[in-house]
C-alpha atoms as a PDB file:
ATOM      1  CA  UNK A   1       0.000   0.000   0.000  1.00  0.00           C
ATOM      2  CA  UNK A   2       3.030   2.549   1.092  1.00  0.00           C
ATOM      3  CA  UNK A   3       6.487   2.146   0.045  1.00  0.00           C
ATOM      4  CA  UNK A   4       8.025   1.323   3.289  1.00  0.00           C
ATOM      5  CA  UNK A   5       5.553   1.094   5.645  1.00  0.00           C
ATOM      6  CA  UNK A   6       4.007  -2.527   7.106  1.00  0.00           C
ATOM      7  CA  UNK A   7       0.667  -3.240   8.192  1.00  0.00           C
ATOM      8  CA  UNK A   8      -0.481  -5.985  10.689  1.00  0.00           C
ATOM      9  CA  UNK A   9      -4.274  -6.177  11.909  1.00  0.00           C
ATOM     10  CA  UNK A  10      -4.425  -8.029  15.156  1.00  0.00           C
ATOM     11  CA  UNK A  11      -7.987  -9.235  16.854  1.00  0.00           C
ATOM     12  CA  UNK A  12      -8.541 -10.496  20.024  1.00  0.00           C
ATOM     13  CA  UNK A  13     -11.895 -11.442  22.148  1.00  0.00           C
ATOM     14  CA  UNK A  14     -14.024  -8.642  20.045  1.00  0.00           C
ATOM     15  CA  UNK A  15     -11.152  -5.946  19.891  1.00  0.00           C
ATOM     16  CA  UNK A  16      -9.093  -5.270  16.699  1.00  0.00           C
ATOM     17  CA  UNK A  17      -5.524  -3.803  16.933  1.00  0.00           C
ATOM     18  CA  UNK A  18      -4.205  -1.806  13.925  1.00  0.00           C
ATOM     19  CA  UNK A  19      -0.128  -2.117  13.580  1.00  0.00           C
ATOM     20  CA  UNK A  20       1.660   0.247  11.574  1.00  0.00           C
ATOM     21  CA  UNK A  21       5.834  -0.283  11.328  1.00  0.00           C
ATOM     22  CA  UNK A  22       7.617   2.659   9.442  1.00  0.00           C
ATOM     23  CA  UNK A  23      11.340   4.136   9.259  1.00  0.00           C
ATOM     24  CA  UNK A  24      11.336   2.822  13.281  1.00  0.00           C
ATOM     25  CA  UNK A  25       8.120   3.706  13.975  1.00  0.00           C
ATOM     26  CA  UNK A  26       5.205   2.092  15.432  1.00  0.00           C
ATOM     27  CA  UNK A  27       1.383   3.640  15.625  1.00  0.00           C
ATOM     28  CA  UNK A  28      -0.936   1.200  17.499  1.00  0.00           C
ATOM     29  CA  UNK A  29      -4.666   1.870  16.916  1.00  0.00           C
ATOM     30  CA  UNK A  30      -7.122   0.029  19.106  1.00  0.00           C
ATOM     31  CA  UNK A  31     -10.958  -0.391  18.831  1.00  0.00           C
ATOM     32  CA  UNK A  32     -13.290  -2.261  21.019  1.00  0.00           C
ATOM     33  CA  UNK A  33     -17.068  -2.100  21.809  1.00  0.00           C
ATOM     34  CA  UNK A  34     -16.095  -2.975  25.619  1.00  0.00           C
ATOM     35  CA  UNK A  35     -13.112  -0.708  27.800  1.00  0.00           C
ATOM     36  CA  UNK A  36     -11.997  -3.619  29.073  1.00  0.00           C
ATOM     37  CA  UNK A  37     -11.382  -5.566  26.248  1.00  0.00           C
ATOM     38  CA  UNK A  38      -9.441  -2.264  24.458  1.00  0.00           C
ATOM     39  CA  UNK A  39      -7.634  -2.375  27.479  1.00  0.00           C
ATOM     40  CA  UNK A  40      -6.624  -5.860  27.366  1.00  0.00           C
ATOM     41  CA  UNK A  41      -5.985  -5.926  23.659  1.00  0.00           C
ATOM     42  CA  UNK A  42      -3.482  -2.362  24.249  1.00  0.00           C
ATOM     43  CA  UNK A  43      -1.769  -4.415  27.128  1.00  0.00           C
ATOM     44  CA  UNK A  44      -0.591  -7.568  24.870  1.00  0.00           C
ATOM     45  CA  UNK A  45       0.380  -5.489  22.104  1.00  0.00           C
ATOM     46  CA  UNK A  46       2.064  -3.142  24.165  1.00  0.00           C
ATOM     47  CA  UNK A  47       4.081  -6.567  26.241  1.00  0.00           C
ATOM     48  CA  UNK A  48       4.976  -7.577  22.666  1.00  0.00           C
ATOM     49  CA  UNK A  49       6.816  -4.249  21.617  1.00  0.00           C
ATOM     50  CA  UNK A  50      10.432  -3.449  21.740  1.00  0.00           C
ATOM     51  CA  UNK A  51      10.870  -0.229  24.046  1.00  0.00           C
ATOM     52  CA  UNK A  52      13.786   1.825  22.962  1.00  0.00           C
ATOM     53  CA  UNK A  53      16.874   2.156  25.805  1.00  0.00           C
ATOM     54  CA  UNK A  54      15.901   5.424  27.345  1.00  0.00           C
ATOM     55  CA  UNK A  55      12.501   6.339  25.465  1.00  0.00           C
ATOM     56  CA  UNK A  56      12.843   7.434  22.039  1.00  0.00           C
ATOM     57  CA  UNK A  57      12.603  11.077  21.969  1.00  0.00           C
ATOM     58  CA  UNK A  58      10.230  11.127  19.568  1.00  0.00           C
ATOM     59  CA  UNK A  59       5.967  11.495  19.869  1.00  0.00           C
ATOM     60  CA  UNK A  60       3.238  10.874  17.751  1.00  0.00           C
ATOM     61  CA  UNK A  61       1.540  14.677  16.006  1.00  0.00           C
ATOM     62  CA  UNK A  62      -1.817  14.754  14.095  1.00  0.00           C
ATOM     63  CA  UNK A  63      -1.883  17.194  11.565  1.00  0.00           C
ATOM     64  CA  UNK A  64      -5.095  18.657  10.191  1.00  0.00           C
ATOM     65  CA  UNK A  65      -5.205  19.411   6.630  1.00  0.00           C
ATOM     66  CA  UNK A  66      -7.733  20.652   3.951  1.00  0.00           C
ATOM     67  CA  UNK A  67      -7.002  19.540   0.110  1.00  0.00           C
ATOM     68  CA  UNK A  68     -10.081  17.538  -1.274  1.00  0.00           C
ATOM     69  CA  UNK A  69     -11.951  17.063   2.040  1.00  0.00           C
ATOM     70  CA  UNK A  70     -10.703  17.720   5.417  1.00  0.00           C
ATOM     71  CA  UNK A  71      -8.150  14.885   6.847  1.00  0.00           C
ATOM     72  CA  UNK A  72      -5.339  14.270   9.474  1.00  0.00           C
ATOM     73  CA  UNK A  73      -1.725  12.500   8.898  1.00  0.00           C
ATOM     74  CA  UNK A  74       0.051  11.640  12.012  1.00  0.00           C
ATOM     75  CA  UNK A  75       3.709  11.514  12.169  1.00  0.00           C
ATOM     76  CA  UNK A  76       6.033  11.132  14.979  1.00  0.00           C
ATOM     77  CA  UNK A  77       8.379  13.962  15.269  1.00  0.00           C
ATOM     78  CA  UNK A  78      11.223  14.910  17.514  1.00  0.00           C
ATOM     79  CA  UNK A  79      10.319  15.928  20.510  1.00  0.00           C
ATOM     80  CA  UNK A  80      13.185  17.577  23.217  1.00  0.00           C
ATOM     81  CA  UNK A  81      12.790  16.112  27.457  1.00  0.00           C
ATOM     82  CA  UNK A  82      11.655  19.528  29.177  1.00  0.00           C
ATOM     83  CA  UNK A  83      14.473  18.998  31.058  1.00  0.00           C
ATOM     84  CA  UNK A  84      17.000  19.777  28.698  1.00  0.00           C
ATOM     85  CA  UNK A  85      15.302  22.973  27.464  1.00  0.00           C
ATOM     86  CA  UNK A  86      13.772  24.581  30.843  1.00  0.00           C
ATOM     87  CA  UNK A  87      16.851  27.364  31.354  1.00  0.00           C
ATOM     88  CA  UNK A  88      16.308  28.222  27.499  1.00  0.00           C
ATOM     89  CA  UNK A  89      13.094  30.261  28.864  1.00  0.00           C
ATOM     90  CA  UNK A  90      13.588  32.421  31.498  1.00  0.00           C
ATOM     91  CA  UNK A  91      11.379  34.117  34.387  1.00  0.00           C
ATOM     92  CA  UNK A  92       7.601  33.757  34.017  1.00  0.00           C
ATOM     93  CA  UNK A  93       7.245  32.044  31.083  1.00  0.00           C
ATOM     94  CA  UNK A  94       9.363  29.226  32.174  1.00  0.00           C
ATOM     95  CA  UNK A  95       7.388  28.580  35.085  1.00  0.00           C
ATOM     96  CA  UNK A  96       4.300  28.488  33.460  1.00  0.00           C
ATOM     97  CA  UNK A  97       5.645  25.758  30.686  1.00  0.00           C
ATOM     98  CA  UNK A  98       7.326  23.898  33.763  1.00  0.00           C
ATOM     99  CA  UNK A  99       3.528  23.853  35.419  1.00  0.00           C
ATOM    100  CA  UNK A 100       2.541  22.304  32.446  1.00  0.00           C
ATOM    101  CA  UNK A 101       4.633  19.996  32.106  1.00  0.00           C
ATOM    102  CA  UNK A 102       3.962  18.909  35.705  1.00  0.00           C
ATOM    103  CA  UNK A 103       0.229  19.643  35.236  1.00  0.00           C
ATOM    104  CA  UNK A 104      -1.511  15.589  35.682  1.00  0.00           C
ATOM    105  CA  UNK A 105      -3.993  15.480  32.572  1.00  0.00           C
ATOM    106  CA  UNK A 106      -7.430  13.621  33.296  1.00  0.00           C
ATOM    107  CA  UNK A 107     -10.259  12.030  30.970  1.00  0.00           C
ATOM    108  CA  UNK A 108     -12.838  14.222  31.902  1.00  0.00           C
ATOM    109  CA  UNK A 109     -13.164  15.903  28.911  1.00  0.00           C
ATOM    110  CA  UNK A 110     -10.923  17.366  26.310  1.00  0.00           C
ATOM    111  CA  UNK A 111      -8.244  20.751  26.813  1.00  0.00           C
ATOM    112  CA  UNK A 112      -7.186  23.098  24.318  1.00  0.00           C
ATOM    113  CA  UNK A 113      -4.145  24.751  25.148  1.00  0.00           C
ATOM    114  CA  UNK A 114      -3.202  27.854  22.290  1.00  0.00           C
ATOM    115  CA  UNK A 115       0.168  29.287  22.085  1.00  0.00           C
ATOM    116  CA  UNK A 116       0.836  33.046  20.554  1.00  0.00           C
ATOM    117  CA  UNK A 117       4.017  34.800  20.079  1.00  0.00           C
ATOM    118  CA  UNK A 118       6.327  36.245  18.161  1.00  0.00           C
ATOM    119  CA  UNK A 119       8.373  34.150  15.727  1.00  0.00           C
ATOM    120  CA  UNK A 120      11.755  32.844  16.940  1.00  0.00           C
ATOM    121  CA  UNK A 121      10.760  32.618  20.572  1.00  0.00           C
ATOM    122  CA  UNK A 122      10.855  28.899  21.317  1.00  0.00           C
ATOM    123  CA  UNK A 123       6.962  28.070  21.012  1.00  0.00           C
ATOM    124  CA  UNK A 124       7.265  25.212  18.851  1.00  0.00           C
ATOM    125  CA  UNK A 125      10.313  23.421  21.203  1.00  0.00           C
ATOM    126  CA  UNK A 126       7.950  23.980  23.894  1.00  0.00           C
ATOM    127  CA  UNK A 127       5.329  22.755  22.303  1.00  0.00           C
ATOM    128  CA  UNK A 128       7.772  19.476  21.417  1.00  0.00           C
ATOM    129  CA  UNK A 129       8.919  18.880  24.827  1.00  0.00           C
ATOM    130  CA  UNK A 130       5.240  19.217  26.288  1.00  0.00           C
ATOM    131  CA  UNK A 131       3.992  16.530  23.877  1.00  0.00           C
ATOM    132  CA  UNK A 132       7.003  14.439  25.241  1.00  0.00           C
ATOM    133  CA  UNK A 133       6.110  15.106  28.539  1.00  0.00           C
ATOM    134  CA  UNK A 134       2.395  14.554  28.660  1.00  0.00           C
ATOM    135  CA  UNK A 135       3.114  11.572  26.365  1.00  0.00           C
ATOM    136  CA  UNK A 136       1.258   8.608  26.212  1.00  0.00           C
ATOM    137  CA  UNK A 137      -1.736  10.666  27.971  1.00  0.00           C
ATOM    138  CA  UNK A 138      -2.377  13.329  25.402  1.00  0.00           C
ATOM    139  CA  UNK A 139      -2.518  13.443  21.816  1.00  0.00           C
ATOM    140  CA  UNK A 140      -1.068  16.361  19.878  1.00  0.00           C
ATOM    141  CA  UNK A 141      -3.011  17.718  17.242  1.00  0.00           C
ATOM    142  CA  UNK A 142      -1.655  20.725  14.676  1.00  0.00           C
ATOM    143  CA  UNK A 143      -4.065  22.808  12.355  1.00  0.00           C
ATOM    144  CA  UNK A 144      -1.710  22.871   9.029  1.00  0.00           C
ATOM    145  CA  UNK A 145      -3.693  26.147   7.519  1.00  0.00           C
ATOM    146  CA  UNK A 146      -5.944  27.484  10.099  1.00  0.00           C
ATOM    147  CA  UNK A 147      -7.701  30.191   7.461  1.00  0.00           C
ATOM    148  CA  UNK A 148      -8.617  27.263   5.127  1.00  0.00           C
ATOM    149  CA  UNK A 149      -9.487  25.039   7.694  1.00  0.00           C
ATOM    150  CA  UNK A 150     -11.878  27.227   9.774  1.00  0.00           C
ATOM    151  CA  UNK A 151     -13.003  28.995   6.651  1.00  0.00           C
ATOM    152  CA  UNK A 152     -15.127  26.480   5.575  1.00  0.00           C
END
């Protein structure tokens, strides 16, 4: 189907399990009817994965795009620990990434968190390390062309 890029559809006790393998990469995509059984299914896949020594530094984006209907991509992109980056933003702004980044997300509904500047000032590195941070309990998700996306 795409150069480079293997497939593997996994079911087990009325939950499917969508593998995709690419340059390194793995997406997992789960569905079940029952919690539990998306639950279980995420579990075994998850015990059956290699985990890179010391994570891999790298989390999964979905990017929203309009060209002949509205659809997303998702690629995994690098993504810095907050860590490393913290002393690269000074005074108040620094603290208010670093309570992000320690901010606990829940389920109870979804957040939108929008970022303004001016260009050159480190949003999109924050932006990176946050999705690392917050990673596997948030998904990032990038509007490619706002005006032509909300235009419509």
């Amino acid at each position: 189907m795409y150069e480079g890029v293997e497939f593997l559809l996994a079911e087990l006790d009325g939950g499917t399990a969508l593998i995709q393998r690419r340059a390194g990469d793995v997406d997992v995509h789960i569905r079940a009817a029952d919690p539990a059984v998306a639950e279980k299914l995420a579990l075994e896949v998850a015990g059956r994965l290699p985990v890179p020594p010391g994570g891999s530094g790298r989390v999964p984006v979905d990017f929203w795009q309009v060209a002949n209907g509205a659809y997303t991509t998702t690629r995994r992109i690098e993504a810095p620990a907050w860590a490393s980056i913290a002393d690269h933003y000074p005074g108040e702004v620094g603290a208010q990434i670093g309570e992000l980044v320690d901010l606990r997300l829940s389920l109870d509904g979804g957040r939108i968190v929008l970022w303004h500047g001016l260009p050159g000032t480190g949003k999109t590195t924050a932006i990176r390390a946050l999705a690392r941070e917050w990673e596997p309990d948030c998904r990032f998700q990038v509007v490619v062309d706002p005006d032509v996306v909300f235009a419509r």
